[in-house]
PDB file of N, CA and C in Angstrom:
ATOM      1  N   UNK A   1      30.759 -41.480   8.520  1.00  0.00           N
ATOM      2  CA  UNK A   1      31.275 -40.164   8.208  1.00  0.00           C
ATOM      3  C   UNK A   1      30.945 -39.225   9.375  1.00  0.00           C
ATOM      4  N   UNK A   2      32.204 -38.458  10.015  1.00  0.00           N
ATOM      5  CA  UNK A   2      31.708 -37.738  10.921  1.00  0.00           C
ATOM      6  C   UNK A   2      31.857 -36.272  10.153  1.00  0.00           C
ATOM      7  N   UNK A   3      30.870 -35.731  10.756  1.00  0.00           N
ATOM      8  CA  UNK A   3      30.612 -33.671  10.400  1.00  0.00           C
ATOM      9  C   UNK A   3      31.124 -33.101  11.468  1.00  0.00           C
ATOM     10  N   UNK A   4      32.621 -32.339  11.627  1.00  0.00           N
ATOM     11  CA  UNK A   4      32.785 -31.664  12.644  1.00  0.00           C
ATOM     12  C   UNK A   4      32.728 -29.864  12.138  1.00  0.00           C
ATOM     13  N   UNK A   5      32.053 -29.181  13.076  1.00  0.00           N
ATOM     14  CA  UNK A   5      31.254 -28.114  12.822  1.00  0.00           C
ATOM     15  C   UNK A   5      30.963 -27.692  12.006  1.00  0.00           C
ATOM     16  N   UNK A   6      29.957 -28.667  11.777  1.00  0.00           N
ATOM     17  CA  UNK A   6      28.909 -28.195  10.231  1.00  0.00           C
ATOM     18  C   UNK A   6      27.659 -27.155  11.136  1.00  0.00           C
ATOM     19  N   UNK A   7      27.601 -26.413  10.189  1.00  0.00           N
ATOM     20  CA  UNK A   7      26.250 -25.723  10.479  1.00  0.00           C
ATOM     21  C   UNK A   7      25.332 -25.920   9.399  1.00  0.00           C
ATOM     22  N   UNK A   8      24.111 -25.531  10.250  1.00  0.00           N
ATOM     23  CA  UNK A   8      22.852 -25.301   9.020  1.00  0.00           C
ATOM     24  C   UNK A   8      22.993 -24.402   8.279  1.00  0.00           C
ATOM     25  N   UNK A   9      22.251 -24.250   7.027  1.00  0.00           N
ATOM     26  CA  UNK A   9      21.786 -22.759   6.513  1.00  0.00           C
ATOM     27  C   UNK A   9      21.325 -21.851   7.398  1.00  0.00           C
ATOM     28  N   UNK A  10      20.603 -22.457   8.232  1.00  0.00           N
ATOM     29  CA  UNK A  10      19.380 -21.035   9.050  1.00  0.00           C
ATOM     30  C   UNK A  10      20.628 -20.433   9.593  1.00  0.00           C
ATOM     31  N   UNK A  11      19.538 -19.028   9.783  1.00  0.00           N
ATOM     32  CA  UNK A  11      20.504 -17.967  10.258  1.00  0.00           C
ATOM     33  C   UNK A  11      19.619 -17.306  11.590  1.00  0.00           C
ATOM     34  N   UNK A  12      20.607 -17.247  12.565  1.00  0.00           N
ATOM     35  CA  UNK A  12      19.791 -16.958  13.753  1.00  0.00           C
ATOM     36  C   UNK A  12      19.533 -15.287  14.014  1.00  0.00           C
ATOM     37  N   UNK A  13      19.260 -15.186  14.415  1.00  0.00           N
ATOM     38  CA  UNK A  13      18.547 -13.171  15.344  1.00  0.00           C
ATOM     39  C   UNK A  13      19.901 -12.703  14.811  1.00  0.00           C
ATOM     40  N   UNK A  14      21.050 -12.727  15.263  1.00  0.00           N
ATOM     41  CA  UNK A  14      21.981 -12.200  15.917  1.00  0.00           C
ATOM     42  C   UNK A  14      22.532 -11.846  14.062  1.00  0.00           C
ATOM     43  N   UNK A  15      22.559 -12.585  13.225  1.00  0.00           N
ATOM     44  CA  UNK A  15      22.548 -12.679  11.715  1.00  0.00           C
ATOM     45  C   UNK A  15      21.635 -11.927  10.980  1.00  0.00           C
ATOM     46  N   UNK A  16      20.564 -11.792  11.159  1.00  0.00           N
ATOM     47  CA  UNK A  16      19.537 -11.275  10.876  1.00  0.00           C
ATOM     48  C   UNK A  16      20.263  -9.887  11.191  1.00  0.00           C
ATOM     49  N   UNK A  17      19.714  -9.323  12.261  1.00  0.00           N
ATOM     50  CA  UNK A  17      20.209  -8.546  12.910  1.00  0.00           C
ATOM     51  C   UNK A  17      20.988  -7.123  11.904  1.00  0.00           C
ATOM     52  N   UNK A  18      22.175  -8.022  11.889  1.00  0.00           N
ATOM     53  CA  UNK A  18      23.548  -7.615  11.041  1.00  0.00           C
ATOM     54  C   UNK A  18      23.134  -7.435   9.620  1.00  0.00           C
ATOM     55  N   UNK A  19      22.306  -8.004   9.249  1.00  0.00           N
ATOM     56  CA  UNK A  19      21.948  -7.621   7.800  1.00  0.00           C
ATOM     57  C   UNK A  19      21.208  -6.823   7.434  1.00  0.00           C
ATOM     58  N   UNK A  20      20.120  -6.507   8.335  1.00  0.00           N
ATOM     59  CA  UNK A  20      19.050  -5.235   7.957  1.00  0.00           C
ATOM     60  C   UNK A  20      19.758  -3.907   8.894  1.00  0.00           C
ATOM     61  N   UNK A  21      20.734  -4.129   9.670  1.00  0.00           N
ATOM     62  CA  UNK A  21      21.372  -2.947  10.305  1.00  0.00           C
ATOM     63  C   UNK A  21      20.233  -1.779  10.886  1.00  0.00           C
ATOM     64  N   UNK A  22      19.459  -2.352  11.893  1.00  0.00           N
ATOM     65  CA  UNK A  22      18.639  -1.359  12.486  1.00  0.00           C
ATOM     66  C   UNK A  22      17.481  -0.924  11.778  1.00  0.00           C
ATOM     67  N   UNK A  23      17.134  -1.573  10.779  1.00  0.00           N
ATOM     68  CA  UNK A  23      16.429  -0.965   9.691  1.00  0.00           C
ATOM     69  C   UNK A  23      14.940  -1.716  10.154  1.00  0.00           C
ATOM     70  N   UNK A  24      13.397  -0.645  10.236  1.00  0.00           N
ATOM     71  CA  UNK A  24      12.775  -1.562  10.038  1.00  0.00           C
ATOM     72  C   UNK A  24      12.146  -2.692   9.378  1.00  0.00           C
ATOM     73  N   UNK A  25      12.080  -4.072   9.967  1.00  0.00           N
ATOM     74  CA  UNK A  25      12.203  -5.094   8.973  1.00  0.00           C
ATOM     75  C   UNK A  25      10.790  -5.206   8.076  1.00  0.00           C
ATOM     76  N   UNK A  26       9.953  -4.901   8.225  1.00  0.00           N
ATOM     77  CA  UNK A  26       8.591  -4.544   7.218  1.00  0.00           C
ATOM     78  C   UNK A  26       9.024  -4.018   6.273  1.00  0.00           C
ATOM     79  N   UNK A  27      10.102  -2.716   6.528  1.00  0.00           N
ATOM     80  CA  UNK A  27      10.586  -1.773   5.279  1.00  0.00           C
ATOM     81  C   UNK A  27      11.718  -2.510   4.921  1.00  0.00           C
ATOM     82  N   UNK A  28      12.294  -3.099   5.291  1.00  0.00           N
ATOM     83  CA  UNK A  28      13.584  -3.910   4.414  1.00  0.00           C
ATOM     84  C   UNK A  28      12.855  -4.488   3.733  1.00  0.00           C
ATOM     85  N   UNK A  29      12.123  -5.508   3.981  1.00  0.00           N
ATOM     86  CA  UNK A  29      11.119  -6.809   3.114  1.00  0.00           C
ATOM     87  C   UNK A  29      10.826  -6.039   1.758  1.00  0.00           C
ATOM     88  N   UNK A  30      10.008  -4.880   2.004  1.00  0.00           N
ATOM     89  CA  UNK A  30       9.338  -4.351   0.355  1.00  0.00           C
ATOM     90  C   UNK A  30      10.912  -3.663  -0.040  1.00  0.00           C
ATOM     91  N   UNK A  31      11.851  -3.414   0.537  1.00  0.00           N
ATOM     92  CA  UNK A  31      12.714  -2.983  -0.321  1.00  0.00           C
ATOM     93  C   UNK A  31      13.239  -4.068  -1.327  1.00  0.00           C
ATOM     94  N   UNK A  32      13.528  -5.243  -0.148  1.00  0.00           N
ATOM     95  CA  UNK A  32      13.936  -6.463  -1.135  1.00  0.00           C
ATOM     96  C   UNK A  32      12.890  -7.120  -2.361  1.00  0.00           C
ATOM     97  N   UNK A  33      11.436  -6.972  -2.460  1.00  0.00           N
ATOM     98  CA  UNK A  33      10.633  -7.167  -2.899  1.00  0.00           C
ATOM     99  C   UNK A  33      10.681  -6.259  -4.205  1.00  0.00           C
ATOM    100  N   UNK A  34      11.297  -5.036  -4.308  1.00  0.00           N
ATOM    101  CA  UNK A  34      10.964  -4.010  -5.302  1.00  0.00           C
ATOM    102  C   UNK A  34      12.198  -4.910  -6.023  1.00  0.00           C
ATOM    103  N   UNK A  35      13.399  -4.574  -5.328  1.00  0.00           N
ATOM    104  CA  UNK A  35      14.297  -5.069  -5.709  1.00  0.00           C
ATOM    105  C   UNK A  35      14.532  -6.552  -6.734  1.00  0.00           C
ATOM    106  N   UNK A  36      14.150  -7.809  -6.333  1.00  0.00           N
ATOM    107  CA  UNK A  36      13.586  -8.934  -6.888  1.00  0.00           C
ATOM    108  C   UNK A  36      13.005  -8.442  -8.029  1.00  0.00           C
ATOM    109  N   UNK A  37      11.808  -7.718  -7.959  1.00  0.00           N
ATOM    110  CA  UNK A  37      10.949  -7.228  -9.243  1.00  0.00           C
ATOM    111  C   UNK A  37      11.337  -7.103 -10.133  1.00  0.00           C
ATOM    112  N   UNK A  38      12.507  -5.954  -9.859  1.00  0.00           N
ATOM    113  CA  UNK A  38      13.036  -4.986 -10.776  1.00  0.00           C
ATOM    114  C   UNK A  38      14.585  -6.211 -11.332  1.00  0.00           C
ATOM    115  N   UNK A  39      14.913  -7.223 -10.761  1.00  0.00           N
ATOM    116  CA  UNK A  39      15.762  -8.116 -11.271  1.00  0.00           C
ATOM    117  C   UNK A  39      15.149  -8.831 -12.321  1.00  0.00           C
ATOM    118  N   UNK A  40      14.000  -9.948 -11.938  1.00  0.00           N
ATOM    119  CA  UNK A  40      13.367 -10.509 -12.774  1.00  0.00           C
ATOM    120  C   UNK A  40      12.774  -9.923 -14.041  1.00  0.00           C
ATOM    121  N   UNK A  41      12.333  -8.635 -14.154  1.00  0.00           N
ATOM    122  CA  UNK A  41      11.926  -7.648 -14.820  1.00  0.00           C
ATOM    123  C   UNK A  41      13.521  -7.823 -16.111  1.00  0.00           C
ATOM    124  N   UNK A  42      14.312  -7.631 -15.864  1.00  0.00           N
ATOM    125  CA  UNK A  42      15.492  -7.984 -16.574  1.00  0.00           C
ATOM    126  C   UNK A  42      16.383  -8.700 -17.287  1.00  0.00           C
ATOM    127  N   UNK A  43      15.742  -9.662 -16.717  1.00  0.00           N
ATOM    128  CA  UNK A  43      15.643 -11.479 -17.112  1.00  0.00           C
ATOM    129  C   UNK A  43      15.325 -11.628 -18.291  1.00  0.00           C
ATOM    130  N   UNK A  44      15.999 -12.531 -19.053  1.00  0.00           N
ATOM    131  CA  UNK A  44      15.674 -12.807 -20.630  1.00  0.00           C
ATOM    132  C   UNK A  44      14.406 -13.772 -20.345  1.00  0.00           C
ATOM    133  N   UNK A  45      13.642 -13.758 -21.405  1.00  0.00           N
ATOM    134  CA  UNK A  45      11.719 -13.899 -21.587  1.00  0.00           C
ATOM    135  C   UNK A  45      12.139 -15.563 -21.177  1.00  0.00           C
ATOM    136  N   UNK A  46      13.050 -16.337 -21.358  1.00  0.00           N
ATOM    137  CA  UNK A  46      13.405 -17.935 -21.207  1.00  0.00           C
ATOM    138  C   UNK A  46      13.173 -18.169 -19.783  1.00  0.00           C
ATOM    139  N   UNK A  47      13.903 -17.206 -19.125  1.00  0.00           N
ATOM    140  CA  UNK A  47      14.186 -17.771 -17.590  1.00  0.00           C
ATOM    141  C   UNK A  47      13.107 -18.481 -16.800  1.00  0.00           C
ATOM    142  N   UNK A  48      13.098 -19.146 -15.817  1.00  0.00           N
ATOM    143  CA  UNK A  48      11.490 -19.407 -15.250  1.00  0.00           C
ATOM    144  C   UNK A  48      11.022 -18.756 -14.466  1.00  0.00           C
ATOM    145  N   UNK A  49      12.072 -17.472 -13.677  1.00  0.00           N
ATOM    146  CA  UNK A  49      11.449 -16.809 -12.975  1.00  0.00           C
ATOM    147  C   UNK A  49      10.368 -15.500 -13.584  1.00  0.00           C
ATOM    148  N   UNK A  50      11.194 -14.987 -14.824  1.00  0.00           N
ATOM    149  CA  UNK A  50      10.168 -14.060 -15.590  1.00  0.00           C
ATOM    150  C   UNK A  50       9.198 -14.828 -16.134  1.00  0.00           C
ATOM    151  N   UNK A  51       9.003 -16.811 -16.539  1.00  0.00           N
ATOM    152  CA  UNK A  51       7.876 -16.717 -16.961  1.00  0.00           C
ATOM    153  C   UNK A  51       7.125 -16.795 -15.889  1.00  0.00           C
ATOM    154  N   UNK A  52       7.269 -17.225 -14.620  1.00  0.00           N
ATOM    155  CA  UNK A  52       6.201 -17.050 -13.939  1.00  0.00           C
ATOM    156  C   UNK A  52       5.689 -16.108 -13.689  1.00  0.00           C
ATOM    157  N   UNK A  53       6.464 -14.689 -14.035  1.00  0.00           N
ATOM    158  CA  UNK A  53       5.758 -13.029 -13.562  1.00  0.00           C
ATOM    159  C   UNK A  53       4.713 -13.029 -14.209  1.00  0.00           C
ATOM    160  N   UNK A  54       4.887 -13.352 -15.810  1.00  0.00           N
ATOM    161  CA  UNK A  54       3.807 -13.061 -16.757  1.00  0.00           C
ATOM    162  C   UNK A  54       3.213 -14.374 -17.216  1.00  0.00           C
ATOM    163  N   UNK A  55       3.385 -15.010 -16.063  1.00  0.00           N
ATOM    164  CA  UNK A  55       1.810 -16.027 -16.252  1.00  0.00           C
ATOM    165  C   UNK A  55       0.716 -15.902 -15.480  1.00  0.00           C
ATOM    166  N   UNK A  56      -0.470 -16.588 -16.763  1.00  0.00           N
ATOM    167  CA  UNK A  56      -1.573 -16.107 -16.429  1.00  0.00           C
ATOM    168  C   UNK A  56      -2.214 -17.406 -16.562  1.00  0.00           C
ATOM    169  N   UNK A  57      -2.743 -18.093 -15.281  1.00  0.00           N
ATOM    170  CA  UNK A  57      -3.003 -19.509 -15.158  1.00  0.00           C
ATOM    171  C   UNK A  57      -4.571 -19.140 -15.968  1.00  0.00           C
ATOM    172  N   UNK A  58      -5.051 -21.053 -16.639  1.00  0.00           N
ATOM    173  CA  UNK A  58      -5.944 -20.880 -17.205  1.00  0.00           C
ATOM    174  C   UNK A  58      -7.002 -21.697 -16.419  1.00  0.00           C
ATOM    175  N   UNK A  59      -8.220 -22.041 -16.502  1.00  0.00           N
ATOM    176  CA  UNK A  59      -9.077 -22.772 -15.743  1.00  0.00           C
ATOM    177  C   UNK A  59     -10.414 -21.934 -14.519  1.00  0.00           C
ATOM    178  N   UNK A  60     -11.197 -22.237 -14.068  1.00  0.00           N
ATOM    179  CA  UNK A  60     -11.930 -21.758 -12.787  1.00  0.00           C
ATOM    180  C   UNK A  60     -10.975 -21.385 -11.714  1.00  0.00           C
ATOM    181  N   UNK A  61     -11.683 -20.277 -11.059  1.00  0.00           N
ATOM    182  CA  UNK A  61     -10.829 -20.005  -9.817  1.00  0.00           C
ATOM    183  C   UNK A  61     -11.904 -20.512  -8.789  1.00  0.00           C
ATOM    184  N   UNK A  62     -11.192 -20.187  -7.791  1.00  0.00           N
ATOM    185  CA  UNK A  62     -12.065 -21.359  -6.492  1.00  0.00           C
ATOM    186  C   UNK A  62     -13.037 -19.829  -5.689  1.00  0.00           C
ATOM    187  N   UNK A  63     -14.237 -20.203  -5.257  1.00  0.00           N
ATOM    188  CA  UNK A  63     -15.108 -19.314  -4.681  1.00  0.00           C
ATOM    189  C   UNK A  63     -14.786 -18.669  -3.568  1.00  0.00           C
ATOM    190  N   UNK A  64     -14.738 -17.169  -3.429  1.00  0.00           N
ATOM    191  CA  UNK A  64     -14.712 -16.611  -2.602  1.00  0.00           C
ATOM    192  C   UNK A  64     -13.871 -15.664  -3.251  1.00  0.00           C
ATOM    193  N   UNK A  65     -13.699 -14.846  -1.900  1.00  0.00           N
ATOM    194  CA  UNK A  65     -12.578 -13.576  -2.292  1.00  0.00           C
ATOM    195  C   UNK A  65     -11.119 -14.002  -3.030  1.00  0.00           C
ATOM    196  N   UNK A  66     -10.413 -13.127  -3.725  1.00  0.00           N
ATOM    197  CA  UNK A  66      -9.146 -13.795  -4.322  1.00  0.00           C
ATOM    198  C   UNK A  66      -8.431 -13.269  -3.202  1.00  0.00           C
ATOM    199  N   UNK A  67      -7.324 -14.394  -3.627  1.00  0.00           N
ATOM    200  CA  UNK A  67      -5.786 -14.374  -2.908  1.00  0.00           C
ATOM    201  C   UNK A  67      -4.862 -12.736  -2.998  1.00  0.00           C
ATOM    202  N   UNK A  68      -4.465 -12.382  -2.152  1.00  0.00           N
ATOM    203  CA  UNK A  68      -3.603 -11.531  -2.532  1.00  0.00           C
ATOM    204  C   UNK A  68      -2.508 -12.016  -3.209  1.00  0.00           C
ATOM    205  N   UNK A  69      -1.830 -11.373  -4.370  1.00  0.00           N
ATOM    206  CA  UNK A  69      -1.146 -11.896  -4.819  1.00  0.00           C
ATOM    207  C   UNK A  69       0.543 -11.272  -4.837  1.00  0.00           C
ATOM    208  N   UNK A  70       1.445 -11.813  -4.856  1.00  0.00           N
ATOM    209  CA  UNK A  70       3.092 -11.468  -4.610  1.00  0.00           C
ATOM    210  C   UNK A  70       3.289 -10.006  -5.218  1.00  0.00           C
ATOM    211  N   UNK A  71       2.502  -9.986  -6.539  1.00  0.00           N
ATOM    212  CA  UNK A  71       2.772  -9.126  -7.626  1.00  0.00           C
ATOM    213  C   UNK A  71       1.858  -7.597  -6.975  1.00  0.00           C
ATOM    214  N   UNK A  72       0.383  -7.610  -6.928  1.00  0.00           N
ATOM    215  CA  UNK A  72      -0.347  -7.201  -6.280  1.00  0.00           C
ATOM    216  C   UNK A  72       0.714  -5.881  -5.156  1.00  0.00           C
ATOM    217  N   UNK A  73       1.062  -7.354  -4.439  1.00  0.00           N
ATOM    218  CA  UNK A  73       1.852  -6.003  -2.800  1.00  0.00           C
ATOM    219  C   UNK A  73       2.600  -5.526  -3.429  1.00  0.00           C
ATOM    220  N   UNK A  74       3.211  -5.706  -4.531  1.00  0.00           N
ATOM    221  CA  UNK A  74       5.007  -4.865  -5.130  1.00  0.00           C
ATOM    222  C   UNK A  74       4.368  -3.641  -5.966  1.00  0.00           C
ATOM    223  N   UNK A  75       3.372  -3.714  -6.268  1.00  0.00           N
ATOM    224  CA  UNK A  75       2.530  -2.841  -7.242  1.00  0.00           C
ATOM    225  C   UNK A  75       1.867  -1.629  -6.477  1.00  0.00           C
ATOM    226  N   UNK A  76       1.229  -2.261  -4.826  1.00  0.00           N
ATOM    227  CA  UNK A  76       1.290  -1.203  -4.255  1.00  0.00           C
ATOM    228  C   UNK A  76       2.087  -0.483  -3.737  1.00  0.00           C
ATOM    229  N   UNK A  77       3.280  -1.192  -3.173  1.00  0.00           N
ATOM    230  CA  UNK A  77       4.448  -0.214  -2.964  1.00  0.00           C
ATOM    231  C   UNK A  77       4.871   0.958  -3.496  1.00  0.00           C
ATOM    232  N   UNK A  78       5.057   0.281  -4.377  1.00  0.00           N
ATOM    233  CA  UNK A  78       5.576   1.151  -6.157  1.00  0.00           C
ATOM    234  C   UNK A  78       4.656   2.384  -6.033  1.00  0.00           C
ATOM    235  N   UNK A  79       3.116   2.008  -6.335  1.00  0.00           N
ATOM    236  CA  UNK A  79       2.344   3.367  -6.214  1.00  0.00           C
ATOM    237  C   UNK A  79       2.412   4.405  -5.333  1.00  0.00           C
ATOM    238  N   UNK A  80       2.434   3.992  -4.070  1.00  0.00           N
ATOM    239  CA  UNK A  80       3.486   4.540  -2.979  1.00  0.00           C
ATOM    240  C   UNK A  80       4.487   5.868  -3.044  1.00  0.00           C
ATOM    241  N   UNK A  81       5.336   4.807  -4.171  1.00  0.00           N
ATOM    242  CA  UNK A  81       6.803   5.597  -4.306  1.00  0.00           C
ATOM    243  C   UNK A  81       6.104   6.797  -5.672  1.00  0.00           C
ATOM    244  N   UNK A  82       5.144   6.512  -6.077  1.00  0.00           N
ATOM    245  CA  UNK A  82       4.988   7.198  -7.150  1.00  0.00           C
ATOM    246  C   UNK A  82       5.842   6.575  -8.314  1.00  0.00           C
ATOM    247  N   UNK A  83       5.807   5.504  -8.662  1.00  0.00           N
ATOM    248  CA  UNK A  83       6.473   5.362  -9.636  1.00  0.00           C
ATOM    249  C   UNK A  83       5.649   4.730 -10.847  1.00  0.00           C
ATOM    250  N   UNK A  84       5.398   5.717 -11.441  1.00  0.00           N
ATOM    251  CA  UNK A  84       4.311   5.228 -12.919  1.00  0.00           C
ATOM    252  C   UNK A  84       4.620   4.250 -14.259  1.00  0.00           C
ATOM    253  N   UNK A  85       5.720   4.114 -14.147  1.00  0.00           N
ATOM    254  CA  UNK A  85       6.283   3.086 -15.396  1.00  0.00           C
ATOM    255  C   UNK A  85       6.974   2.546 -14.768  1.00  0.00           C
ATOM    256  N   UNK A  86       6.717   1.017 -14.186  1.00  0.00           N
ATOM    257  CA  UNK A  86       8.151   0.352 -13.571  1.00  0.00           C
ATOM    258  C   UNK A  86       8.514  -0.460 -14.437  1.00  0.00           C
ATOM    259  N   UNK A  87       8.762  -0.865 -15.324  1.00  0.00           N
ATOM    260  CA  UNK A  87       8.820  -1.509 -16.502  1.00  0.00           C
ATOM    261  C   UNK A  87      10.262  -0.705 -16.700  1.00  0.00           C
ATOM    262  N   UNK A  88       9.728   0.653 -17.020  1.00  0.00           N
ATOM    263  CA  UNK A  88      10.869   0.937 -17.769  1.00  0.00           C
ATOM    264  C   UNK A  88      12.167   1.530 -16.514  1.00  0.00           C
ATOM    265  N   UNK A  89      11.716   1.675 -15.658  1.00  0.00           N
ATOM    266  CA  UNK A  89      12.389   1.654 -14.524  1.00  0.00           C
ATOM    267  C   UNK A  89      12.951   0.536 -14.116  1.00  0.00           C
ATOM    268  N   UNK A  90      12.748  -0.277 -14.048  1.00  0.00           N
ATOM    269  CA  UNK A  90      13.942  -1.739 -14.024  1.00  0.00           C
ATOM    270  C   UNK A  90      14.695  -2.145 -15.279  1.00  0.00           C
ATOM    271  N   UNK A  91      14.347  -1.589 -16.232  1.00  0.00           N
ATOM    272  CA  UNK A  91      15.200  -1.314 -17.328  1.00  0.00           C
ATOM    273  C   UNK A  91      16.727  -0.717 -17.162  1.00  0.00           C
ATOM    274  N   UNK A  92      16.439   0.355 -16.372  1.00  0.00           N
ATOM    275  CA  UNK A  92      17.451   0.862 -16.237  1.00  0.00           C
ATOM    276  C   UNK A  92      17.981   0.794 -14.778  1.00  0.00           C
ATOM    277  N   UNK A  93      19.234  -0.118 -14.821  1.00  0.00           N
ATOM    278  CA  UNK A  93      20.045  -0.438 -13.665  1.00  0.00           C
ATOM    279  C   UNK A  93      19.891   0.963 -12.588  1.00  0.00           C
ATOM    280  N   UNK A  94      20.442   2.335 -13.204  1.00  0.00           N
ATOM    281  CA  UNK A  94      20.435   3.442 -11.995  1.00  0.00           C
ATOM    282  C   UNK A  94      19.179   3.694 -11.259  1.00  0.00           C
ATOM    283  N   UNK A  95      18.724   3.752 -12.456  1.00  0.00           N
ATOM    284  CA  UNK A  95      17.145   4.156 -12.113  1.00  0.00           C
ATOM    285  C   UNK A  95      16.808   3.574 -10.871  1.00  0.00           C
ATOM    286  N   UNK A  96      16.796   2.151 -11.268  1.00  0.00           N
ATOM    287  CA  UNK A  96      16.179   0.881 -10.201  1.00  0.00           C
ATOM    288  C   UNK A  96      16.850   0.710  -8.672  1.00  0.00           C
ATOM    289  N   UNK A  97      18.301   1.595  -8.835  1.00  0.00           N
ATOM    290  CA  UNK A  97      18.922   1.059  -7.563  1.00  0.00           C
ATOM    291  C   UNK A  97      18.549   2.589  -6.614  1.00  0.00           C
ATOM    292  N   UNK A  98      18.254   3.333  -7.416  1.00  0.00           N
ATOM    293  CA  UNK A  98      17.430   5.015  -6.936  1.00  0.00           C
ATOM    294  C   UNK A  98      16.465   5.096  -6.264  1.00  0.00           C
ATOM    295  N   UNK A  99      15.412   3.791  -7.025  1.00  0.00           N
ATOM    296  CA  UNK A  99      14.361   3.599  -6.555  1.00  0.00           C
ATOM    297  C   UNK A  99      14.497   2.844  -4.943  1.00  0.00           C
ATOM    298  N   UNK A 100      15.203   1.931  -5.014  1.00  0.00           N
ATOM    299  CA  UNK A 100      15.573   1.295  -3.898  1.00  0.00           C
ATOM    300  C   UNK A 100      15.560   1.788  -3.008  1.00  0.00           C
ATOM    301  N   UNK A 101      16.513   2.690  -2.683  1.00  0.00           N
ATOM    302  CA  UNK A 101      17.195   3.456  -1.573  1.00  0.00           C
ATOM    303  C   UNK A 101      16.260   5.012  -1.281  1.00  0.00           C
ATOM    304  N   UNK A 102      15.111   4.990  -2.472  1.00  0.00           N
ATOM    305  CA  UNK A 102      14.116   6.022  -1.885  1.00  0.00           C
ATOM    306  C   UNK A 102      13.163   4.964  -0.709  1.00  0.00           C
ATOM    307  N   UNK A 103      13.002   3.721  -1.603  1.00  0.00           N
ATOM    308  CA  UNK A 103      11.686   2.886  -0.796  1.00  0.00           C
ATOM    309  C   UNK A 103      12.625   2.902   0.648  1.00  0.00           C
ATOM    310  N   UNK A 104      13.871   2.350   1.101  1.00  0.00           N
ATOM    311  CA  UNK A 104      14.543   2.399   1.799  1.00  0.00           C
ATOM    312  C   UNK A 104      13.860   3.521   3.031  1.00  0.00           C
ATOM    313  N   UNK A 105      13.653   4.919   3.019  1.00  0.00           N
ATOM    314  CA  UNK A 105      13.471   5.929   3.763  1.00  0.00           C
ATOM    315  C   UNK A 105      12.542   6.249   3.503  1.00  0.00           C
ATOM    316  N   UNK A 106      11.444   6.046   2.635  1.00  0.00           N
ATOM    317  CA  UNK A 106       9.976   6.322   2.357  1.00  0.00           C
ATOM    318  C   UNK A 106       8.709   5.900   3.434  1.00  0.00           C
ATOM    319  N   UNK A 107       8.225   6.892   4.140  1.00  0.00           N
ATOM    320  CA  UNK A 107       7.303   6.576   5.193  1.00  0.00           C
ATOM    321  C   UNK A 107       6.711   6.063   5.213  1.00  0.00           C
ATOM    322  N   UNK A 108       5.580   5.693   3.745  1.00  0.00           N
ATOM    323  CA  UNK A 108       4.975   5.256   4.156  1.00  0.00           C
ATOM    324  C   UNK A 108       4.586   4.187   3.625  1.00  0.00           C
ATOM    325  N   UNK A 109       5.619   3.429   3.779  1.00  0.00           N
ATOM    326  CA  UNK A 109       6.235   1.700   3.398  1.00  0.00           C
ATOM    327  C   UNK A 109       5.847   0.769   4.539  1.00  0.00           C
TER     328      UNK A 109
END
């Protein structure tokens, strides 16, 4: 079987690029990060991505300092933005896409 111009998935600079449109990419990342949140947050309780939000592994944890955790950085953001109930803020579609586009231009992201 021959593949004539197959490409990979990866996406090079020049792709990249074009998608965050000049934007800095630290501040795109937590935008997409709030964003994700506030999706899964929405998710019927079945899905596996909401159960993993609200799981809470059982057993010893391993010695030393803890891990930062995914949830952790989105939580500080959020505090950031000032946003005191995100719960009920990803509830609501406007709300959440408001929030977005503040983290978007918010300094100090």
């Amino acid at each position: 079987m021959i593949l004539r111009n197959a490409r990979c998935n990866n996406k090079d600079n020049i792709e990249f690029v074009k998608l965050i449109e000049g934007v800095d990419i630290v501040r795109f990342i937590k935008t997409q990060r709030i964003k994700w949140l506030g999706r899964i947050e929405g998710m019927d309780q079945a899905r596996p991505a909401r159960k993993l939000l609200e799981w809470k592994p059982m057993g010893t944890r391993p010695v030393g300092r803890p891990r930062q955790r995914w949830q952790e950085d989105v939580f500080e953001d959020l505090k950031k933005l000032k946003v005191k109930n995100w719960k009920e803020t990803a509830k609501d579609g406007r709300t959440e896409r408001d929030l977005a586009e503040r983290a978007k231009t918010h300094k100090g992201l």
